[in-house]
Protein backbone atom coordinates (compact mmCIF):
# COMPACT_ATOMS: atom_id res chain seq x y z
CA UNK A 1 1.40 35.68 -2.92
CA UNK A 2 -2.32 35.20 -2.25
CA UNK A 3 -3.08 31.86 -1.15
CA UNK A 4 -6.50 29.89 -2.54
CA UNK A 5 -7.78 26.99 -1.92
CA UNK A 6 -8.22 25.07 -4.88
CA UNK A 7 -10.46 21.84 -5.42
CA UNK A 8 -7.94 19.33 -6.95
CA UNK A 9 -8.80 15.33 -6.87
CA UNK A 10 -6.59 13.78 -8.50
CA UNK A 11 -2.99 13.57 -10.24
CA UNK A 12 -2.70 12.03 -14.11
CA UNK A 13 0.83 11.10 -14.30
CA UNK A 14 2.19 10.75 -18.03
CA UNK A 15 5.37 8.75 -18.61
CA UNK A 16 6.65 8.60 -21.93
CA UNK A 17 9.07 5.05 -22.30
CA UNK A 18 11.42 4.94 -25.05
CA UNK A 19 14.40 2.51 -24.71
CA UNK A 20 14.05 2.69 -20.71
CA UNK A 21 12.34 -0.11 -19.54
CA UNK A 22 14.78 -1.12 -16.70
CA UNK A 23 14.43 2.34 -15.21
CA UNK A 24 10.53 2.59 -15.96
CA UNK A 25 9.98 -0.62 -13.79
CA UNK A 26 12.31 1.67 -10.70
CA UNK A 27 10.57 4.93 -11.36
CA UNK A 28 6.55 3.05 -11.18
CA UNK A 29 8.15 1.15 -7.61
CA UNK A 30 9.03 4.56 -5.98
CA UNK A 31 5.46 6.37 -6.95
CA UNK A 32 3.78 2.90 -5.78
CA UNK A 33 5.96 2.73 -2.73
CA UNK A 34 5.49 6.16 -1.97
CA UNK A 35 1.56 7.75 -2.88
CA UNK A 36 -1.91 7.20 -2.05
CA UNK A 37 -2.73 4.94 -5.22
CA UNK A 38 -6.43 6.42 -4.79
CA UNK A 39 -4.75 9.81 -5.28
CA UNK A 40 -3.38 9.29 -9.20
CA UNK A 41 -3.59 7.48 -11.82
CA UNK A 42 -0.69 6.24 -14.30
CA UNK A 43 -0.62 6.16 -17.93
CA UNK A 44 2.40 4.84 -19.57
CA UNK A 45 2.89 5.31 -23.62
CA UNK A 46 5.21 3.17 -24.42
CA UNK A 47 7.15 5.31 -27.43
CA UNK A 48 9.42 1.70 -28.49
CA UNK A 49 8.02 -0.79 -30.64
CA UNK A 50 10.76 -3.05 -30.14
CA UNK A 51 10.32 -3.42 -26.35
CA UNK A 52 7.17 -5.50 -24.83
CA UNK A 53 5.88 -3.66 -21.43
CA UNK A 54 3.68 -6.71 -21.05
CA UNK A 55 5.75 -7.46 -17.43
CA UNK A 56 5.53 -4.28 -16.20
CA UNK A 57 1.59 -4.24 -16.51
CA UNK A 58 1.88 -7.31 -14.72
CA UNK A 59 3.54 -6.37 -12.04
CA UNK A 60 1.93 -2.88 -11.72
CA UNK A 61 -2.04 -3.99 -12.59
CA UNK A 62 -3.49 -0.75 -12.52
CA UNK A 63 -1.10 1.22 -15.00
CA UNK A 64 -2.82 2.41 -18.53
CA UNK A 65 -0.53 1.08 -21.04
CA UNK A 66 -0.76 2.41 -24.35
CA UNK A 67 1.71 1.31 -27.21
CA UNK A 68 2.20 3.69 -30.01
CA UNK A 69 2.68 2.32 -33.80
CA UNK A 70 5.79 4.38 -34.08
CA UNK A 71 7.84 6.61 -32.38
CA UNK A 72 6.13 9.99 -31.99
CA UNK A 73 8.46 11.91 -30.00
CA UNK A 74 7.92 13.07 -26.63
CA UNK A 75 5.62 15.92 -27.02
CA UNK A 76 3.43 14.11 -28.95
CA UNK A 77 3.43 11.32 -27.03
CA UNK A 78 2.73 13.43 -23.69
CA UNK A 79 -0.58 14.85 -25.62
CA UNK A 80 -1.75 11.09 -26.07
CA UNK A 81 -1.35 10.54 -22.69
CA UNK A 82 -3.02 13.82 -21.56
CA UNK A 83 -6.02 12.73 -23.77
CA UNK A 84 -6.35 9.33 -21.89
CA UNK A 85 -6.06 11.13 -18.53
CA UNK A 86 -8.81 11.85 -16.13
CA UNK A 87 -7.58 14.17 -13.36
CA UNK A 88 -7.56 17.35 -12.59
CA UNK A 89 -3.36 17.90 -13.03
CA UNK A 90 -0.92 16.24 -15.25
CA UNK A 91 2.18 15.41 -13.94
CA UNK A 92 4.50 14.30 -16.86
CA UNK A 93 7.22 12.37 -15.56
CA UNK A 94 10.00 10.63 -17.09
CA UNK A 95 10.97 7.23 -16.58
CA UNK A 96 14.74 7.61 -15.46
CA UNK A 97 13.19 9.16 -12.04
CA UNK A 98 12.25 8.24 -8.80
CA UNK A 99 10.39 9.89 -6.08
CA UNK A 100 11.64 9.87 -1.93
CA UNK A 101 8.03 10.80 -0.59
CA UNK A 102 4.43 10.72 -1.39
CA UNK A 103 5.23 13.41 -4.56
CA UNK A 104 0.93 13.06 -5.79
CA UNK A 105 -0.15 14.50 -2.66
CA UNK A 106 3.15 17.24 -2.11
CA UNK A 107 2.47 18.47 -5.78
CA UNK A 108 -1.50 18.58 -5.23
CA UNK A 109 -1.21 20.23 -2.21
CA UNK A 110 0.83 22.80 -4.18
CA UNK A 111 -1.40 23.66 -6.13
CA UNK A 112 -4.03 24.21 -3.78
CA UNK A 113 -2.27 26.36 -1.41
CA UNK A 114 -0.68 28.24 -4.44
CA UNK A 115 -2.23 31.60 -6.37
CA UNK A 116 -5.03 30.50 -8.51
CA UNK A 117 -2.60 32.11 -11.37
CA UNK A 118 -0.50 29.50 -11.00
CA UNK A 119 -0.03 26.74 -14.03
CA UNK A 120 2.78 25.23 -13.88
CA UNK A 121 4.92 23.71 -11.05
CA UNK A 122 8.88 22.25 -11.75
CA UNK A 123 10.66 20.54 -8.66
CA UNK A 124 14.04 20.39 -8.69
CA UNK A 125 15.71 17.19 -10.15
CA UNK A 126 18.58 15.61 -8.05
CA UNK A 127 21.77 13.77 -10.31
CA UNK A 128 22.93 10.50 -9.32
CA UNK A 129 25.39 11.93 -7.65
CA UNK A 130 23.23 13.47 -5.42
CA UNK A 131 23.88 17.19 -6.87
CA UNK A 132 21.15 19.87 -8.57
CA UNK A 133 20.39 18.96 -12.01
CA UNK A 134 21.87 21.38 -14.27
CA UNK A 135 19.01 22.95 -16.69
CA UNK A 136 15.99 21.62 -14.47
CA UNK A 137 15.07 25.42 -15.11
CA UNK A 138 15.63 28.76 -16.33
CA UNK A 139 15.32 31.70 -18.61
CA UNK A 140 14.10 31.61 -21.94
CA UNK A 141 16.19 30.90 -24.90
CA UNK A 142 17.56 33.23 -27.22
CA UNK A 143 20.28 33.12 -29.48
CA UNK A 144 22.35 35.38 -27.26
CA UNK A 145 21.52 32.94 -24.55
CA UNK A 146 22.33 29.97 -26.01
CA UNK A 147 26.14 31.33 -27.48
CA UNK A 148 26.09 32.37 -23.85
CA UNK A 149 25.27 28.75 -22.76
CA UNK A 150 28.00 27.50 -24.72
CA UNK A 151 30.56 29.66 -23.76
CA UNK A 152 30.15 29.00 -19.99
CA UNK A 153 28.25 31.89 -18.91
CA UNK A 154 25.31 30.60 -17.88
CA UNK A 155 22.57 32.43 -16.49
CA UNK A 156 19.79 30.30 -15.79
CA UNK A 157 22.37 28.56 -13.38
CA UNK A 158 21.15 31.50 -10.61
CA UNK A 159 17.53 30.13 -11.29
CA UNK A 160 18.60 26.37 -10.79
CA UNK A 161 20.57 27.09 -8.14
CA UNK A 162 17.55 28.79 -5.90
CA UNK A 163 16.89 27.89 -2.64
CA UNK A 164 13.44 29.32 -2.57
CA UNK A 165 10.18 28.72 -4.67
CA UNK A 166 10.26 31.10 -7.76
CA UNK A 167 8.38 32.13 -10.98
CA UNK A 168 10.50 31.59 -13.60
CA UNK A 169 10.30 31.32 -17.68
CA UNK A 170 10.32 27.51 -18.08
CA UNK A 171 10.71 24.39 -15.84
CA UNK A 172 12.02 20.83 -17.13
CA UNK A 173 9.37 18.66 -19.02
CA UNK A 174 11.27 15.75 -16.82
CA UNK A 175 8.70 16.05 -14.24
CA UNK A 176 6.99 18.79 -14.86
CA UNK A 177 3.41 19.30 -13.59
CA UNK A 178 0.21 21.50 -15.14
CA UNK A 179 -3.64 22.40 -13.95
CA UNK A 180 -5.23 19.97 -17.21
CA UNK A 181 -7.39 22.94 -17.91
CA UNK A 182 -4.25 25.02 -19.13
CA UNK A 183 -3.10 22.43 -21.08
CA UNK A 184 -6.12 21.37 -23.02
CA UNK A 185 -6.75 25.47 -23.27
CA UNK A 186 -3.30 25.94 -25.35
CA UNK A 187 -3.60 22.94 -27.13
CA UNK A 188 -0.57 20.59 -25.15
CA UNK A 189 2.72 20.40 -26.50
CA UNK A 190 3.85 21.84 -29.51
CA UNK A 191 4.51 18.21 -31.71
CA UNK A 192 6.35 20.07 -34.33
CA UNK A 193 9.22 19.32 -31.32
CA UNK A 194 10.71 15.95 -31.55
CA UNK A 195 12.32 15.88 -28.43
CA UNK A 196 13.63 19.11 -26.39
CA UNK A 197 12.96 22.30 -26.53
CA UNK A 198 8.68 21.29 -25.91
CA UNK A 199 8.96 22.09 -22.44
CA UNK A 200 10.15 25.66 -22.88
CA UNK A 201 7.92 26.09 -25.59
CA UNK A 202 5.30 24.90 -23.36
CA UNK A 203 5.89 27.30 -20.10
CA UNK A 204 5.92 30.23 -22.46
CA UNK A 205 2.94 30.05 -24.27
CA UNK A 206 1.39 29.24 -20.33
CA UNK A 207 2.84 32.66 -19.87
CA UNK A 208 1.48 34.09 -22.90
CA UNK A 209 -2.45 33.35 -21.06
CA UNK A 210 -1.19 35.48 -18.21
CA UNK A 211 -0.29 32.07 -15.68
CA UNK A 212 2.91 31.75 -13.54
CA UNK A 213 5.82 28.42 -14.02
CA UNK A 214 6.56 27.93 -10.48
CA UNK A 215 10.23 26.29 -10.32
CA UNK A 216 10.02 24.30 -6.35
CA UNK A 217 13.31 23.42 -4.69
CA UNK A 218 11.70 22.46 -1.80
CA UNK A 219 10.24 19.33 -3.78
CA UNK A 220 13.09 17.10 -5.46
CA UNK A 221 13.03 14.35 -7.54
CA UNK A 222 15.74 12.03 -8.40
CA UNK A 223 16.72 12.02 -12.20
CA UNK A 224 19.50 9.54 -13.59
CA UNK A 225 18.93 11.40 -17.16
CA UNK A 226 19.96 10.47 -20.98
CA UNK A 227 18.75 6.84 -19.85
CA UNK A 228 17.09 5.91 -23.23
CA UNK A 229 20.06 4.38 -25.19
CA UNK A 230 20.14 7.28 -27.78
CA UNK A 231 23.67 8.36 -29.26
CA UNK A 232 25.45 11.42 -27.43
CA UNK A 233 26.15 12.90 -30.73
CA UNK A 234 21.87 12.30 -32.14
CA UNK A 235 20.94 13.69 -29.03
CA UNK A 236 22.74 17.39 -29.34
CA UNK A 237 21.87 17.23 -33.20
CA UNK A 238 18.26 17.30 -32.16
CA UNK A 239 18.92 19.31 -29.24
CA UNK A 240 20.34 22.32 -31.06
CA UNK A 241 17.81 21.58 -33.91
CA UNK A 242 14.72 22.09 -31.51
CA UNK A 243 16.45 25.25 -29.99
CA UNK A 244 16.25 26.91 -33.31
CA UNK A 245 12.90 25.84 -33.97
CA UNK A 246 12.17 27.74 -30.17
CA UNK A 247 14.08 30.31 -30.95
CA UNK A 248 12.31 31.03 -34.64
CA UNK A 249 8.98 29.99 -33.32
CA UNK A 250 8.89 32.54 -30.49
CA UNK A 251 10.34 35.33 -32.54
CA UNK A 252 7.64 35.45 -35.21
């Protein structure tokens, strides 16, 4: 890989909150704890109408809060963050993580030692239990993938599993970072997703221009995941409704 130096000021991290305000106020203490704060800025769109963020601006003075009138899914939501944004990468984060190191300036500094064809950069996400994140990245979906997925034979477990950095199809919209000029030029995330299935949708149309998803294992973030008080049984309903949306999307 050719390296390039790349001019890149600043870090716009997006965090969508819906339902997880306990772990928002633990995932803002690690970035503050951790970065620069002249290095990023936050936005936080706050996806739950029933739950007042006024403390957490409080406590954290210089965060962008921005309350949506309902709840637009995450996709959407991520775009009206993106628009509010003024750096030169978003980083969309959710809330049910926390970062071990100064992440703004490990992710920029990615970017600017990486190949200018580089988009999109995926670390990999750490469980609770202090294990890799299953599905933190992989291959794209198909229907033979996904009866694959549910009969145990997973492939994208070899990409998860990598020790080294790789180009790969898609990387996990958990924390998932992008140059902004990619993501205004494809238009952000597709909002016809509700929740899952945006994040592949979005690494392949970044493929489509001709850029490289860069999944990181060197960089690791800690991810507690399904922290937003949704039913089990809602949340593979929509799961396995946004995979056939992918799926049909991508083969027409």
């Amino acid at each position: 890989m050719i390296l390039v130096m790349q001019n890149f000021n600043k870090l716009s991290i997006v965090i969508v909150n819906y339902r997880s305000e306990q772990y928002l106020d633990m995932c803002l203490a690690s970035i503050y704890h951790e970065s620069d704060r002249r290095q990023f800025e936050i936005i936080v769109v706050n996806n739950d109408q029933d739950t007042d963020l006024h403390k957490i601006t409080e406590k954290y003075k210089k965060i962008n809060l921005h309350n949506s009138v309902r709840n637009l899914g995450f996709g959407a939501a991520c775009n009206y963050g993106a628009e509010k944004s003024t750096g030169d990468i978003l980083f969309f984060l959710n809330p049910d993580t926390q970062i071990k190191s100064d992440y703004v300036m490990e992710i920029l500094n990615k970017f600017m030692q990486s190949n200018e064809k580089v988009a999109i950069i995926g670390p990999m996400l750490i469980t609770d239990e202090g294990e890799t994140q299953q599905w933190c990245a992989g291959k794209d979906l198909t229907i033979k993938q996904l009866i694959k997925n549910n009969l145990g034979m997973t492939e994208s477990k070899k990409v998860w599993e990598s020790k080294k950095n790789i180009s790969v199809d898609w990387v996990s919209g958990a924390a998932l970072a992008i140059k902004k000029e990619i993501f205004i030029k494809i238009q952000g995330f597709d909002e016809k997703f509700f929740m899952y299935g945006e994040d592949l949708d979005l690494c392949r149309r970044v493929r489509q221009t001709g850029c490289e998803v860069i999944y990181c294992p060197d960089l690791n973030i800690s991810h507690s995941g399904g922290k937003s008080r949704e039913s089990f049984i809602k949340q593979k309903l929509q799961f396995f409704k946004s995979s056939l949306y992918y799926i049909i999307k991508k083969d027409n």
